[in-house]
Every structure is written in structure tokens, then in C-alpha cells.
Protein backbone atom coordinates (compact mmCIF):
# COMPACT_ATOMS: atom_id res chain seq x y z
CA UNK A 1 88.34 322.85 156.27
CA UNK A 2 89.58 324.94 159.28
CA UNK A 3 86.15 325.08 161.34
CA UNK A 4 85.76 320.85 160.06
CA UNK A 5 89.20 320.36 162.15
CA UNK A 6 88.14 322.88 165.16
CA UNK A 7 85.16 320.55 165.35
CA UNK A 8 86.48 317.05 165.20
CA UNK A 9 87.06 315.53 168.78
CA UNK A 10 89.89 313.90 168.55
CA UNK A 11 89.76 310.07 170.86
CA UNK A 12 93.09 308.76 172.40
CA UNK A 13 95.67 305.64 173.29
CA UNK A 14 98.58 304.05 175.79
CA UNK A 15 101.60 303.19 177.68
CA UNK A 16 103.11 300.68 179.93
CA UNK A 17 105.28 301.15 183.53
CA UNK A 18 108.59 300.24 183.16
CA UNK A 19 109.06 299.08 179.52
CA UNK A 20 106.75 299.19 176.29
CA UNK A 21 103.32 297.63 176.38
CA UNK A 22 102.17 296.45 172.67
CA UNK A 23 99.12 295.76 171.67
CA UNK A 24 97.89 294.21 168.78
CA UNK A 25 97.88 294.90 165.17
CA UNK A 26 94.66 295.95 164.64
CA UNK A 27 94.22 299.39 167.14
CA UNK A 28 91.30 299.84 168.69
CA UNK A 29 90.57 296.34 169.48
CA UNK A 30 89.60 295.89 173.40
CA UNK A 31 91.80 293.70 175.97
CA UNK A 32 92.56 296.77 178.18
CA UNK A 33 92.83 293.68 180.61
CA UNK A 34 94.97 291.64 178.50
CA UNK A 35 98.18 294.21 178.81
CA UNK A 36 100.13 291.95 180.36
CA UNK A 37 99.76 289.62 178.19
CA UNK A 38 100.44 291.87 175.27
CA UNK A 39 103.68 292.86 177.29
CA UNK A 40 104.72 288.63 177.46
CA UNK A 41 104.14 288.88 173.30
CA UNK A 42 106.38 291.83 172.98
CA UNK A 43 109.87 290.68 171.89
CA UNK A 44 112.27 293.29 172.68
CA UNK A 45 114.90 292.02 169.96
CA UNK A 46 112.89 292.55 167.22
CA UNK A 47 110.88 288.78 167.29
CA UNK A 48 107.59 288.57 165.77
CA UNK A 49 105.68 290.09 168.80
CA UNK A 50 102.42 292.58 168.47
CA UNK A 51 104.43 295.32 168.52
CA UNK A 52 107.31 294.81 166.05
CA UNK A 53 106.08 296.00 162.25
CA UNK A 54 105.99 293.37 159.64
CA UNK A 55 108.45 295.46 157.03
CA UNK A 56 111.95 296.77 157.72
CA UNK A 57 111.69 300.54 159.14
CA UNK A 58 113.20 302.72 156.80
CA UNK A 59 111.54 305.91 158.53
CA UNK A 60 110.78 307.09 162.22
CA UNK A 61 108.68 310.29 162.39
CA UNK A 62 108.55 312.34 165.34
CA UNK A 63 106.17 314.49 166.15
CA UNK A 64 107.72 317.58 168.63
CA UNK A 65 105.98 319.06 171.86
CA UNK A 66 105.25 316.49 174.35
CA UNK A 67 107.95 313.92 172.08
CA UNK A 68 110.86 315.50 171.54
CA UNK A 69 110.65 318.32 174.14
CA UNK A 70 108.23 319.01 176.79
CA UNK A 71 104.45 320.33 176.08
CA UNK A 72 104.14 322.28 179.24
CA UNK A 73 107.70 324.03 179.36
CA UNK A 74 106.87 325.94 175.60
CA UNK A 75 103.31 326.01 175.98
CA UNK A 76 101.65 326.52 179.41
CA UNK A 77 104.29 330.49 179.44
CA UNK A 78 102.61 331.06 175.65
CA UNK A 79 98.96 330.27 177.07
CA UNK A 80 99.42 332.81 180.01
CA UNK A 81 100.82 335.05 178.28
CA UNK A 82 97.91 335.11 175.33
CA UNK A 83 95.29 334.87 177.71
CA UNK A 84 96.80 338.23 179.78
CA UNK A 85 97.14 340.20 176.23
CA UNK A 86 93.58 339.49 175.76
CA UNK A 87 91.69 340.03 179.67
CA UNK A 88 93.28 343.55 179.09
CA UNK A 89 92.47 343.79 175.82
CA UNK A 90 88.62 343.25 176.83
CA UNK A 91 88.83 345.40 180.07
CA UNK A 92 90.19 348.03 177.88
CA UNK A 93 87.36 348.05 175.38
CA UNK A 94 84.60 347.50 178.61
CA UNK A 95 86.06 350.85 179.70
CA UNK A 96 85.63 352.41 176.08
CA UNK A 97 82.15 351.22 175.81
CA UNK A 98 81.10 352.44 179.09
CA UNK A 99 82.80 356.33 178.80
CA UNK A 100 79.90 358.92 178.92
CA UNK A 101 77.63 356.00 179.78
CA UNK A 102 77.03 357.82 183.26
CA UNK A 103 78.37 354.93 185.46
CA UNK A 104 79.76 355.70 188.58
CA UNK A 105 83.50 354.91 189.41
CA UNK A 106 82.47 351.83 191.01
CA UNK A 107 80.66 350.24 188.64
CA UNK A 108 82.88 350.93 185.96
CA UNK A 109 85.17 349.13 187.74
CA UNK A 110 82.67 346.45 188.53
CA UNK A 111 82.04 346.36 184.78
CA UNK A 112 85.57 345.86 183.92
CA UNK A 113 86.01 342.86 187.00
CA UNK A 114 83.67 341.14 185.38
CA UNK A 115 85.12 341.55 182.05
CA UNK A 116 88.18 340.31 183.09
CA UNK A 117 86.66 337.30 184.56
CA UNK A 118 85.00 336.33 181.44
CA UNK A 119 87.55 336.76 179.21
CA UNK A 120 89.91 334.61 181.67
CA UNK A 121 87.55 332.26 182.07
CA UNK A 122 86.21 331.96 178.25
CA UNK A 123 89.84 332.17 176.48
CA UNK A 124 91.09 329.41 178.59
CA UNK A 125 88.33 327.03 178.01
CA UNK A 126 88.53 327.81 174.03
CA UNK A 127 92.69 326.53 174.48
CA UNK A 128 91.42 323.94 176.59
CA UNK A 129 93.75 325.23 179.52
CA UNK A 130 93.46 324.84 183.05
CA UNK A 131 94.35 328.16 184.45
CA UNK A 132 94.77 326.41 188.02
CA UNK A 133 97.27 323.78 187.45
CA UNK A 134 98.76 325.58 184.29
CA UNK A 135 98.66 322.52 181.90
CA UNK A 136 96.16 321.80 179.08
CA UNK A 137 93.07 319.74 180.37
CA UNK A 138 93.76 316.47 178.03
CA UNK A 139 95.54 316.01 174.58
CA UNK A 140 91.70 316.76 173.24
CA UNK A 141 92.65 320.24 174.39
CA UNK A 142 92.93 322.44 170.91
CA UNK A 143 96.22 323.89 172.60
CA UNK A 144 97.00 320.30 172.36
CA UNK A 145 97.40 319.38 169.02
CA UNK A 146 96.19 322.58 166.60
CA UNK A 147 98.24 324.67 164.36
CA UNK A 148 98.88 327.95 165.39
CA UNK A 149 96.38 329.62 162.04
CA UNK A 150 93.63 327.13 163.66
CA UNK A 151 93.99 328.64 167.65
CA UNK A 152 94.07 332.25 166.63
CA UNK A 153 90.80 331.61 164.62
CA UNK A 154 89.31 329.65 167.51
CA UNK A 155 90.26 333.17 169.59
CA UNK A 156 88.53 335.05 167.22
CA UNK A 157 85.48 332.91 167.00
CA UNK A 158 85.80 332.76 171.17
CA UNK A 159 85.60 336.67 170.92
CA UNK A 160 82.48 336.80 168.82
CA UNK A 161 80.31 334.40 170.06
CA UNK A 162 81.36 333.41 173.76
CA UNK A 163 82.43 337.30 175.07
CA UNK A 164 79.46 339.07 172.49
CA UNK A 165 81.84 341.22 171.11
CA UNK A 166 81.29 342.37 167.23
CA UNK A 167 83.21 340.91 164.47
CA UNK A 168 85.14 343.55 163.54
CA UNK A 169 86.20 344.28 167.81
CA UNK A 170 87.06 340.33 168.13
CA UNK A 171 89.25 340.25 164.71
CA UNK A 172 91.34 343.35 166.22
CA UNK A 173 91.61 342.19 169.71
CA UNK A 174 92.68 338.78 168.38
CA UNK A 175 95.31 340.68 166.09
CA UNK A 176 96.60 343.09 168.52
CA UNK A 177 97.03 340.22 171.26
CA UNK A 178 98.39 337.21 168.77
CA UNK A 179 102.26 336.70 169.74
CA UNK A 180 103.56 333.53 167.66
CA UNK A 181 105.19 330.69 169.82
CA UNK A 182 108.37 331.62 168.84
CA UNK A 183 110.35 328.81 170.07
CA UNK A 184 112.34 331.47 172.83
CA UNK A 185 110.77 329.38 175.50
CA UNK A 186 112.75 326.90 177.81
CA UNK A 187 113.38 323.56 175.78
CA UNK A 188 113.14 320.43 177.73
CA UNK A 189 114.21 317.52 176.66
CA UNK A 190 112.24 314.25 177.13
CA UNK A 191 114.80 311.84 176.28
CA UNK A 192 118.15 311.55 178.28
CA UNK A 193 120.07 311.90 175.25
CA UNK A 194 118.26 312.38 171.99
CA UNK A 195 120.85 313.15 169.77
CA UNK A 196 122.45 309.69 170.62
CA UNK A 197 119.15 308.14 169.49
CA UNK A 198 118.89 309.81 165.73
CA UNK A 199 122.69 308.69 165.69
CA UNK A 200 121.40 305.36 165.84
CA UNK A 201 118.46 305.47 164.13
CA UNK A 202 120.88 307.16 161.18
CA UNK A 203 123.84 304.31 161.08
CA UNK A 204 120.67 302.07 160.97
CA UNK A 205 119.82 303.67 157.98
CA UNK A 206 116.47 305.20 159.42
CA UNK A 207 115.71 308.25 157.83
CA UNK A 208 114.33 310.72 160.38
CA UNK A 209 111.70 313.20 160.17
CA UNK A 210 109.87 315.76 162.16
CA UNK A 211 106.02 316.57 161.52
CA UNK A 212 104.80 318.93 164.33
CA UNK A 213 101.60 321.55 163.98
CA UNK A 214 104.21 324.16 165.41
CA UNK A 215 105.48 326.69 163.28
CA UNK A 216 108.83 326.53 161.23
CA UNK A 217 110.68 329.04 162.81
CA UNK A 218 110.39 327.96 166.60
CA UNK A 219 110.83 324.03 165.37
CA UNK A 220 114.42 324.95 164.14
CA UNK A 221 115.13 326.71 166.91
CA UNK A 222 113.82 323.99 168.93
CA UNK A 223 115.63 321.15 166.98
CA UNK A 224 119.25 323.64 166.94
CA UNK A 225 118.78 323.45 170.62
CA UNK A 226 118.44 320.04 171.19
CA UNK A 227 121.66 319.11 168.81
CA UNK A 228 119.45 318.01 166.42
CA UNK A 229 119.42 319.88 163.10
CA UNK A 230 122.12 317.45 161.53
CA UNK A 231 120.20 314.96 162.24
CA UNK A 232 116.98 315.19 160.93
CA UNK A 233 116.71 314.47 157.26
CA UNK A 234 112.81 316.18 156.84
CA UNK A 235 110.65 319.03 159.05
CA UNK A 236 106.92 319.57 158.34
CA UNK A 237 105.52 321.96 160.15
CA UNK A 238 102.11 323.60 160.47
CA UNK A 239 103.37 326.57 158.75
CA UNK A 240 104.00 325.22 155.81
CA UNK A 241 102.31 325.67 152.35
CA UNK A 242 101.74 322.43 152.02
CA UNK A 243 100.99 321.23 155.48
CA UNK A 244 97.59 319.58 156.04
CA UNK A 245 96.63 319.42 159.46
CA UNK A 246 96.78 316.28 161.94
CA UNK A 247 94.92 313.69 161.63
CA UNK A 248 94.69 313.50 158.06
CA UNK A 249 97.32 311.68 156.53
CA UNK A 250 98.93 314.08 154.11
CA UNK A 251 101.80 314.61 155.83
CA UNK A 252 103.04 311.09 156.72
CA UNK A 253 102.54 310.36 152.86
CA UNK A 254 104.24 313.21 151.51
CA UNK A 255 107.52 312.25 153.96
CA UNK A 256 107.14 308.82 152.44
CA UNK A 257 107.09 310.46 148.87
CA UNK A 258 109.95 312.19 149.50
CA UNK A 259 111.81 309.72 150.60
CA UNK A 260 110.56 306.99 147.96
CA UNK A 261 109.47 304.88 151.06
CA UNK A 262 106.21 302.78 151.25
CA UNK A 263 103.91 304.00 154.69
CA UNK A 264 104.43 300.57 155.60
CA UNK A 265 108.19 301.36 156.20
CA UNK A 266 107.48 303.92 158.73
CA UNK A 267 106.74 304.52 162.61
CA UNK A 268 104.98 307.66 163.56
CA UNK A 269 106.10 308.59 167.06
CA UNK A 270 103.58 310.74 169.13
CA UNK A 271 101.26 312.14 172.60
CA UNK A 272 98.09 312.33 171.01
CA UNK A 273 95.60 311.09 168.98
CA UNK A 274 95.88 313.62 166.04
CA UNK A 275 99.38 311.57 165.96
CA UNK A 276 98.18 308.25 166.24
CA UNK A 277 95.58 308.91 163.83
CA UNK A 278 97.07 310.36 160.82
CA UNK A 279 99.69 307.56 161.18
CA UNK A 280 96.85 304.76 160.84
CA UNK A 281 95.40 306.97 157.88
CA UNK A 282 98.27 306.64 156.39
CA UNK A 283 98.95 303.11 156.91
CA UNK A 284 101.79 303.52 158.51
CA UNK A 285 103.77 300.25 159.46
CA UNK A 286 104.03 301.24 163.19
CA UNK A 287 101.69 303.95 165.21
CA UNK A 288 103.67 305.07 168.94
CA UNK A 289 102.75 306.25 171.45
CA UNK A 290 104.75 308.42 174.06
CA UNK A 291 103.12 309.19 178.06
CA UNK A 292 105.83 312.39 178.06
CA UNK A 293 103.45 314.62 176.23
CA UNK A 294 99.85 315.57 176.98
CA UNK A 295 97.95 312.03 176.33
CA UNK A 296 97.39 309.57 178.73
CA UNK A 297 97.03 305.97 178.99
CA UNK A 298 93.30 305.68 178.17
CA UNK A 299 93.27 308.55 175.72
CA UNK A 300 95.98 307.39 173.72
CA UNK A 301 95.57 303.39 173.72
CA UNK A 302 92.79 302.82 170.84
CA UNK A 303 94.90 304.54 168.35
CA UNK A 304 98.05 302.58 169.26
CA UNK A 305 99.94 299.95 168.25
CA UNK A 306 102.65 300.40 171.24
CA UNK A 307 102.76 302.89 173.93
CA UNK A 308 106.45 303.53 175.95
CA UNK A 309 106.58 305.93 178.67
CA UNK A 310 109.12 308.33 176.34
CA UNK A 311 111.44 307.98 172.85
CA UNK A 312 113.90 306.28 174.50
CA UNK A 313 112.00 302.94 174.84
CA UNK A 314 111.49 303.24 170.97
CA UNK A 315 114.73 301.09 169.71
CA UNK A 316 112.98 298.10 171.68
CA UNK A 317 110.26 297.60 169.43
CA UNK A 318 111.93 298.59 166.32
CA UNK A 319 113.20 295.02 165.60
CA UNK A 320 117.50 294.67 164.23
């Protein structure tokens, strides 16, 4: 199931300037032209617009980086740091396989440039990481939207068949340099004042819920410092032993078990297409989607029912 997911390639969705842009109930469909219009439909206190569900909301899921907090603040310092573990790593075992070899100085170290370069360059591609500007290349990136299990076998398959080296070399280079996001990074917040939003969601009667591909341990820490851990009645995380990975539906389904709620009932909340999709897998009454993360306009509008520039457009399409 793992190399199926590494595979897929993941296709994206949308957001408006100034306010929420909806489109219409069936994603996918084409009017890229006819936002406006869409925008006129939208009612903004809960009227029968595009972008208004049909049921009551009973449930808002959120996914985490690039929703609740920002993508590049947690991720871009883990991707450097990951990528440097491993260029050493490699120029390390260069100089190992070259040691009685009878190279000169200089072309060991010409050896172990070029190494280095490789590994860099390789590594970075595998995340889908632009080592220039720092930031993943699109939300398609796998640094994007996979687990943590899924990028460390990625690495390992990067080590083996992009930098040549032998099973056994790639599977303890990936070990030795593997560091789990461990949620010690700065934690940005992309709303002005998300707590305030769960508090209404909650007197609403919203159940809120969390379902991020991040680990358990850093999401906690994440959601303690944002003020949120009160707040949120259910975390699934990509950790978990019953965690399925985005896009299927599992996830959304099992929050809806738990909570003895219909998918119809809920709004899935996310940057990228692995969100948008496993919400319309699931049926979900309402798929959102946020421009604070990685996705962007084009990516993320055929998988959308409404795109807002960040969370804290969401109460306007959420009806009373």
C-alpha cells in the first residue's frame, strides 16, 4: 500500500481575494471563468448558495500544517536539516569506499564534491523541496502531504536507486540520519485567533477534530501551543495504528463513527488535495480549501467546494 501512495500524483483546488469564492456542488466541474459569479451565489449568512452544505454541520475537521499552523515554519528547518544528515552521511561513505583505492588527495576530495552534490541535489527532489527558496515545490511535493513512515521509505528507496548505493548502505544511512519532526519547531499560527474560532465552533455545537499525516507527539505539542488542546474533541494522526493515509477516506469516516455523525454532517478543512480528496471520498457534506498552506489556486480548485484565503473565513460559509 505504501509504494501505491508514493506513486499516486495527487491533482489540486482554490481560493478567492478578499472573501470565500464557492463553487459548485459537484467539484471538478469547469467555470474557472465563472468565479465571480460563484462569489454573487455565495450567501455569507448561511442562504442556499454553492457553498453552504445542504445538512446542519455537526463536525469541522482540520487538517494541521499549512491550516492550523504554517507549512514552511515546521517543515522547510526539518528538510534542511535531513538533507545535511544525509550529504555527510554519503560523503562519509564516498571517503570509505575510496580508502586504499590509490586516489590522490585531490580527487578524493573531488570524489566526495560530487557526492555531496548528488545527494543534495537527489534528496531534495525525492521531498519535493526547493533547496533555493526553502519551500516545497507544490502541495504535490511528498514533503507536502506524506506521513512521516512514507518519506523515510521514499529516502531509502532515493538511496538505492537514485545515489546507487546498496540496500543494506541506503537502509543505514536512512536510519542513522532519520530525526522525527518533533513538533520543537517555531509554531505559526495562520489564523489571528484560533482558539476564539473552536470556541465558536464548540457553543455551536460543532464537534472539532484534527486529522494531520504528522505524528502524534509533535501534533500535541503543536495543538498545546496554539491553546488548543481543550478544544479539540478528536486527533488522528499519521502515527496512529489505525491511521490510513490521505486521500483515502478512512479517516474522515472513522471521526464520523466516533462521533455517531453522518459524512454529510461534516466539513473537511485543508491545503491540498490529499485533503480535498479524502473529504469527497468520504462524502463529506463540505470539502475547504485554505491558500495558507502549500496549495494554490489552480492546484487546489477541482477538489473544492469553497476555497478562503485562511480558517478564519470558514464561519462564512458554514450557514447559522
Amino acid at each position: 500500500m505504501h509504494l501505491r501512495i508514493l506513486g499516486q500524483v495527487v491533482a489540486t483546488a482554490v481560493v478567492g481575494s478578499g472573501g470565500a469564492w464557492a463553487r459548485g456542488r459537484a467539484p471538478g466541474s469547469a467555470a474557472r471563468g465563472a468565479c465571480a459569479a460563484w462569489a454573487r451565489c455565495l450567501s455569507l449568512k448561511g442562504g442556499a448558495g454553492p457553498g453552504v452544505p445542504h445538512r446542519p454541520i455537526k463536525c469541522v475537521i482540520f487538517d494541521k500544517d499549512g491550516t492550523l499552523i504554517s507549512f514552511h515554519h515546521t517543515w522547510s528547518p526539518w528538510a534542511d536539516g535531513l538533507i545535511g544528515r544525509v550529504v555527510d552521511s554519503c560523503a562519509v561513505h564516498v571517503q570509505d569506499q575510496v580508502r586504499d583505492k590509490h586516489f590522490d588527495a585531490a580527487q578524493v576530495q573531488q570524489l566526495i564534491a560530487k557526492s555531496r552534490g548528488n545527494a543534495r541535489e537527489q534528496v531534495a527532489a525525492t521531498l519535493g523541496y526547493n533547496l533555493e527558496s526553502r519551500r516545497v515545490f507544490s502541495e504535490k511535493s511528498l514533503l507536502a502531504w506524506a506521513a512521516q513512515p512514507l518519506i523515510r521509505e521514499a529516502l531509502e528507496i532515493c538511496l538505492a536507486k537514485r545515489l546507487g548505493l546498496s540496500p543494506p548502505v541506503a537502509a543505514a544511512i536512512a536510519k542513522e540520519c532519520w530525526h522525527e519532526c518533533d513538533g520543537k519547531e517555531e509554531v505559526v499560527a495562520l489564523s489571528t485567533n484560533t482558539p476564539a474560532l473552536f470556541a465558536r465552533l464548540r457553543e455551536r455545537g460543532i464537534k472539532i477534530a484534527v486529522c494531520t499525516s504528522d505524528a502524534r507527539a509533535p501534533t500535541e505539542s503543536n495543538l498545546a501551543t496554539l491553546g488548543l488542546s481543550s478544544l479539540v474533541d478528536k486527533v488522528v494522526c499519521g502515527d496512529d495504528a489505525t491511521n490510513v493515509p490521505k486521500p483515502a477516506p478512512d479517516n474522515i469516516l472513522n471521526i464520523c463513527k466516533h462521533f455517531q455523525l453522518s459524512p454529510e454532517e461534516t466539513v473537511m478543512v485543508g491545503d491540498t488535495n490529499a485533503d480535498l480528496k479524502m473529504a469527497l471520498a468520504a462524502h463529506a457534506g463540505l470539502s475547504v480549501a485554505v491558500l495558507s498552506g502549500v496549495g494554490s489556486l489552480e492546484d487546489l480548485s477541482p477538489n473544492a467546494h469553497v476555497v478562503l484565503q485562511s480558517i478564519d473565513e470558514l464561519e462564512s460559509v458554514l450557514g447559522e
